[in-house]
N, C-alpha and C. Protein backbone atom coordinates (compact mmCIF):
# COMPACT_ATOMS: atom_id res chain seq x y z
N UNK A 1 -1.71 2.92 16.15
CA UNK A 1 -1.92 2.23 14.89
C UNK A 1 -3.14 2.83 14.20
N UNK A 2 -3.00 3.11 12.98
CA UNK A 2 -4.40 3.46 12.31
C UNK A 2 -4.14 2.75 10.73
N UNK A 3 -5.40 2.82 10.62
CA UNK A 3 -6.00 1.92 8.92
C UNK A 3 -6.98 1.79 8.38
N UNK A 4 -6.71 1.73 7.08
CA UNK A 4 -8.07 1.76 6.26
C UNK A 4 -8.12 1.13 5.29
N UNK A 5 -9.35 0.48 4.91
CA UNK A 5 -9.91 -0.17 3.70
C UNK A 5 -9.92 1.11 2.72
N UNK A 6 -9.15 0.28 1.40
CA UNK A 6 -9.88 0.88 0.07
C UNK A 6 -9.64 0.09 -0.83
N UNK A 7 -10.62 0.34 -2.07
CA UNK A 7 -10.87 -0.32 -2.91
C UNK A 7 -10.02 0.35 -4.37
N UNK A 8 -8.88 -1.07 -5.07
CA UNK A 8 -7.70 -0.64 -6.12
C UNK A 8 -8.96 -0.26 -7.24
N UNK A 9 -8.98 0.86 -7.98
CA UNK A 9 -9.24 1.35 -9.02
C UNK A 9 -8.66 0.85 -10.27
N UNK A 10 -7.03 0.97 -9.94
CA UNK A 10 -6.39 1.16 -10.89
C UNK A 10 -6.58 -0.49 -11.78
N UNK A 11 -6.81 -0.39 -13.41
CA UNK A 11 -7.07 -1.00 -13.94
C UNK A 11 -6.20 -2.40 -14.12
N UNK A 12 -4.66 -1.87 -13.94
CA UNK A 12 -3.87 -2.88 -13.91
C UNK A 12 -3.56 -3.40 -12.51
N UNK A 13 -4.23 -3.11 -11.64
CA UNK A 13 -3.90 -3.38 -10.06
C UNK A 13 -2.55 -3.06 -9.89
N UNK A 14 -1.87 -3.21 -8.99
CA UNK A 14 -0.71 -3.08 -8.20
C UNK A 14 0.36 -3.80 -8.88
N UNK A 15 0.89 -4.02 -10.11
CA UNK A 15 1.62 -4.63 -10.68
C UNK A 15 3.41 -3.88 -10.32
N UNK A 16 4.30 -3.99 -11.40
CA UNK A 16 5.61 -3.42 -11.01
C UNK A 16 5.67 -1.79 -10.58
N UNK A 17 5.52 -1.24 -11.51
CA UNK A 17 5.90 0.32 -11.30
C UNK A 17 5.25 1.02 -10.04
N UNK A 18 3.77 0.67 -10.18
CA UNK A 18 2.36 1.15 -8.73
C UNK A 18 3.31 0.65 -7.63
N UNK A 19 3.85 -0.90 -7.55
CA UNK A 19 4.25 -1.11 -6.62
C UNK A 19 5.83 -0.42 -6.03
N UNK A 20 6.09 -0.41 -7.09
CA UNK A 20 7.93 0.46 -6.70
C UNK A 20 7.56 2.10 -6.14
N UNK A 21 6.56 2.35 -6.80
CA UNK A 21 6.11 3.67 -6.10
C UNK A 21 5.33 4.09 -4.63
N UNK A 22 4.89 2.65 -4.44
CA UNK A 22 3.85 2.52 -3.12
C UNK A 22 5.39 2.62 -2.00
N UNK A 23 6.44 1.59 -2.57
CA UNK A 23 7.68 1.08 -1.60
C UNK A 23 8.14 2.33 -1.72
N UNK A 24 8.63 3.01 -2.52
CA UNK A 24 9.66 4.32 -2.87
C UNK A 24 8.71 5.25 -1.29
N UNK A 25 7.47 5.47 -1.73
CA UNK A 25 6.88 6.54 -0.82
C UNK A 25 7.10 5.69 0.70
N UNK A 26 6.61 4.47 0.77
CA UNK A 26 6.94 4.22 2.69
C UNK A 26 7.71 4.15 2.99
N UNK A 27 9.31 3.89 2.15
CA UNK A 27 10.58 4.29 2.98
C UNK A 27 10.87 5.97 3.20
N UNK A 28 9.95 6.35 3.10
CA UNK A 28 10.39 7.94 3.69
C UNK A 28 9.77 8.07 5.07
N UNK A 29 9.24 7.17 5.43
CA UNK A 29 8.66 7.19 6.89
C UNK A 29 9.24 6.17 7.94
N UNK A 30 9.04 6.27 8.91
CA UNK A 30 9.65 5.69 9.95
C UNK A 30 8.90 4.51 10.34
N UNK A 31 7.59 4.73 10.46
CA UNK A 31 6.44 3.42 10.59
C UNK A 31 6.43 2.06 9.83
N UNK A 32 5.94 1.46 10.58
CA UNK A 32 5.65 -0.11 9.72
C UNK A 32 4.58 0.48 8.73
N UNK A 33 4.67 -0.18 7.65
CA UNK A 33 3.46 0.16 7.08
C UNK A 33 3.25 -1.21 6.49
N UNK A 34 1.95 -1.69 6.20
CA UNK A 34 1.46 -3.04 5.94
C UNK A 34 0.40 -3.20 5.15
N UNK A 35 0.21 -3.91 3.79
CA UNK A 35 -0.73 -3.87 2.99
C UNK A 35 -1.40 -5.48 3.22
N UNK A 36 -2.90 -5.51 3.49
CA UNK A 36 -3.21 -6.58 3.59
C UNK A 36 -4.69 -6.82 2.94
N UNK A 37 -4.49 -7.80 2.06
CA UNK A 37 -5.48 -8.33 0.80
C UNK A 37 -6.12 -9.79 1.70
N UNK A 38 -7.23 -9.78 1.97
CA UNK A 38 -7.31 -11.10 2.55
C UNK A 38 -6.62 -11.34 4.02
N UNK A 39 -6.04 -12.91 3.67
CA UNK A 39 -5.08 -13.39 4.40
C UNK A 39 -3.83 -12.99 4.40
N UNK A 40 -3.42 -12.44 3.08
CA UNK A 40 -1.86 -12.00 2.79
C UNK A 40 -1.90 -10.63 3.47
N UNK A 41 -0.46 -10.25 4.54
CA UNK A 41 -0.19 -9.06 4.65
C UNK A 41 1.36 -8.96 4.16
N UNK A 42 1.49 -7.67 3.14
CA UNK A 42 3.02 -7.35 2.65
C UNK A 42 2.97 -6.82 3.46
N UNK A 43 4.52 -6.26 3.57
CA UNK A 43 5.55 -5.41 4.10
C UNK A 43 5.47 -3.80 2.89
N UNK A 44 4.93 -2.98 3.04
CA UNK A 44 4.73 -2.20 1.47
C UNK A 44 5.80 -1.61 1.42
N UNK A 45 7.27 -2.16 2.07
CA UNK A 45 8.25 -1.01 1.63
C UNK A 45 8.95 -1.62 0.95
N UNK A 46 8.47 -3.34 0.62
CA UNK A 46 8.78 -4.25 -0.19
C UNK A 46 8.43 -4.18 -1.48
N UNK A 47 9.14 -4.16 -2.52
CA UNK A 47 8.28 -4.30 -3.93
C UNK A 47 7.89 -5.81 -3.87
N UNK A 48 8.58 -6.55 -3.42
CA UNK A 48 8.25 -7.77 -3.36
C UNK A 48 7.67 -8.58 -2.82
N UNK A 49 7.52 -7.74 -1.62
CA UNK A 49 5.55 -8.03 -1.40
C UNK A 49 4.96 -7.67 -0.99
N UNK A 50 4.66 -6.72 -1.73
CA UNK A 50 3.69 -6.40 -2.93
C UNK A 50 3.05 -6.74 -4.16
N UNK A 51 4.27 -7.33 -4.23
CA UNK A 51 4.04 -7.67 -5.93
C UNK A 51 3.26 -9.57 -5.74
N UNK A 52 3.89 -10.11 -4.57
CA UNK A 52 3.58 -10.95 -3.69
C UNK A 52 1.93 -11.16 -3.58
N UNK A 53 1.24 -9.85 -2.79
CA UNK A 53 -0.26 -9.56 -2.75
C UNK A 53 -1.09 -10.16 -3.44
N UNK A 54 -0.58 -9.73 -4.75
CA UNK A 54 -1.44 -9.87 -6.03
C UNK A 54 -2.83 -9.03 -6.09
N UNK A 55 -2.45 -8.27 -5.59
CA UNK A 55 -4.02 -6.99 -5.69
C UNK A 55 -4.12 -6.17 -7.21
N UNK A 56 -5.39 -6.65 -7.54
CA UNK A 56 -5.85 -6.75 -8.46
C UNK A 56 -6.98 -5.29 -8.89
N UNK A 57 -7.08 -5.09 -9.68
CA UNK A 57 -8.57 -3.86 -9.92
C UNK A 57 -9.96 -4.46 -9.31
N UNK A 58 -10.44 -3.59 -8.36
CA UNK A 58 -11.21 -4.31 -7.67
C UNK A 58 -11.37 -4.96 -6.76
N UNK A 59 -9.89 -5.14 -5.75
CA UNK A 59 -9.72 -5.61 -4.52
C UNK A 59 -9.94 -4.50 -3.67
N UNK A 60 -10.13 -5.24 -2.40
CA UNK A 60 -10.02 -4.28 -1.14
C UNK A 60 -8.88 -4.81 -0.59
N UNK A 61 -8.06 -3.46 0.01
CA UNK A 61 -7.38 -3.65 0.49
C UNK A 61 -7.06 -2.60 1.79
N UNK A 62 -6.44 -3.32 2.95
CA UNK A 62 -6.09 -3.17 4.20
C UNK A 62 -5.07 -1.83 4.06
N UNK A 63 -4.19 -0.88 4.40
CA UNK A 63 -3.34 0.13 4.76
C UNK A 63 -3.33 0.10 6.30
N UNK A 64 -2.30 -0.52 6.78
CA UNK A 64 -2.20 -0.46 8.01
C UNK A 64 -0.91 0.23 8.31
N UNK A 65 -0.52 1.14 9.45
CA UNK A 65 0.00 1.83 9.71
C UNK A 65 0.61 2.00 10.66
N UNK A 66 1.75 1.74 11.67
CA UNK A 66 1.92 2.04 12.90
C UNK A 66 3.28 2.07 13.39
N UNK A 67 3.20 3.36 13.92
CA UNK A 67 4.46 3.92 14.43
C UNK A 67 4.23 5.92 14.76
N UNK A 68 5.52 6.64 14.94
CA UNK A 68 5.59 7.82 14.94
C UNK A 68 4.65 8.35 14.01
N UNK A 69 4.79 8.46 12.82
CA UNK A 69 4.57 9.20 11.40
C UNK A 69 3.45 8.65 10.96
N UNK A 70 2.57 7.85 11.65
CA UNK A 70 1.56 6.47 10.77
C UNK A 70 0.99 7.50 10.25
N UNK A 71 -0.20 8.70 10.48
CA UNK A 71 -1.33 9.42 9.97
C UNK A 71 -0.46 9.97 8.49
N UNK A 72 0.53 10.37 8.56
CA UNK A 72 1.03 10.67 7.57
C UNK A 72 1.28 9.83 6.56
N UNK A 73 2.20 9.25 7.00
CA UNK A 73 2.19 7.54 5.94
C UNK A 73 1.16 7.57 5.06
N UNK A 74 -0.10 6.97 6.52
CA UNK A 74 -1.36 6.51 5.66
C UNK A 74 -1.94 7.06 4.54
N UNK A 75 -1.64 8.78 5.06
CA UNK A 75 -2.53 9.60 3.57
C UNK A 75 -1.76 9.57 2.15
N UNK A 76 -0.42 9.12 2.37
CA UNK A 76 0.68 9.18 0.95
C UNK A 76 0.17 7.71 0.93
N UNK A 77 -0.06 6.77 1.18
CA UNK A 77 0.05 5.67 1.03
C UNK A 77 -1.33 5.69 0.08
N UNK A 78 -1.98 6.35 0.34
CA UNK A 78 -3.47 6.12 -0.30
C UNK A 78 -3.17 6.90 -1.58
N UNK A 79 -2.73 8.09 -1.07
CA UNK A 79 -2.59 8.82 -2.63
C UNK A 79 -1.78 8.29 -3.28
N UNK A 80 -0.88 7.78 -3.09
CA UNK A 80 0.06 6.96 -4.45
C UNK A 80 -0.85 5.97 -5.25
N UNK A 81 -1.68 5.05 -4.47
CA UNK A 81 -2.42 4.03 -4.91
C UNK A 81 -4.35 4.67 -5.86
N UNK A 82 -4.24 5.98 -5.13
CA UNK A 82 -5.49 6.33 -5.91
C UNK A 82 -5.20 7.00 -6.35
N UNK A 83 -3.85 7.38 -7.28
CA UNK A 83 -3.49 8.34 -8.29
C UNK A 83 -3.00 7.96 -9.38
N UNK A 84 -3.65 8.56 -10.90
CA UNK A 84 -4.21 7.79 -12.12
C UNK A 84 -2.38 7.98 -12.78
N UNK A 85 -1.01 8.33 -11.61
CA UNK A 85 -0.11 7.85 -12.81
C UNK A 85 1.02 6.23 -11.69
């Protein structure tokens, strides 16, 4: 298992599209992958929760990872979320 804190930039937080793109990228992997704000943990291959989360500009948030492929996952998982489209 591996994971990391980071903090959403993006101005509109994790709303529809960020989130269909976060889900689009973790179904190409085999791992659980898990976004967790707080108390809430999504499923991130869920748009729906995700969208669930409610992560906002300015949250921290959890990337948790685990399975075969996790190190990989993790680094697409970050770059989708810290990339300005």
């Amino acid at each position: 298992m591996v994971a990391q804190k980071i903090v959403v930039a993006k101005i509109s937080g994790l709303h529809l599209r960020p989130a269909g793109k976060i889900s689009e990228t973790c179904l190409q992997y085999a791992c659980k992958i898990q976004i967790k704000k707080g108390d809430c943990v999504a499923n991130a291959k869920s748009v729906l929760g995700l969208l669930a989360a409610r992560v906002r500009q300015g949250d921290e948030i959890e990337i948790i990872c685990d399975g075969a492929d996790e190190q990989k996952a993790l680094q697409a998982v970050i770059e989708v979320i810290q990339s300005d489209k």
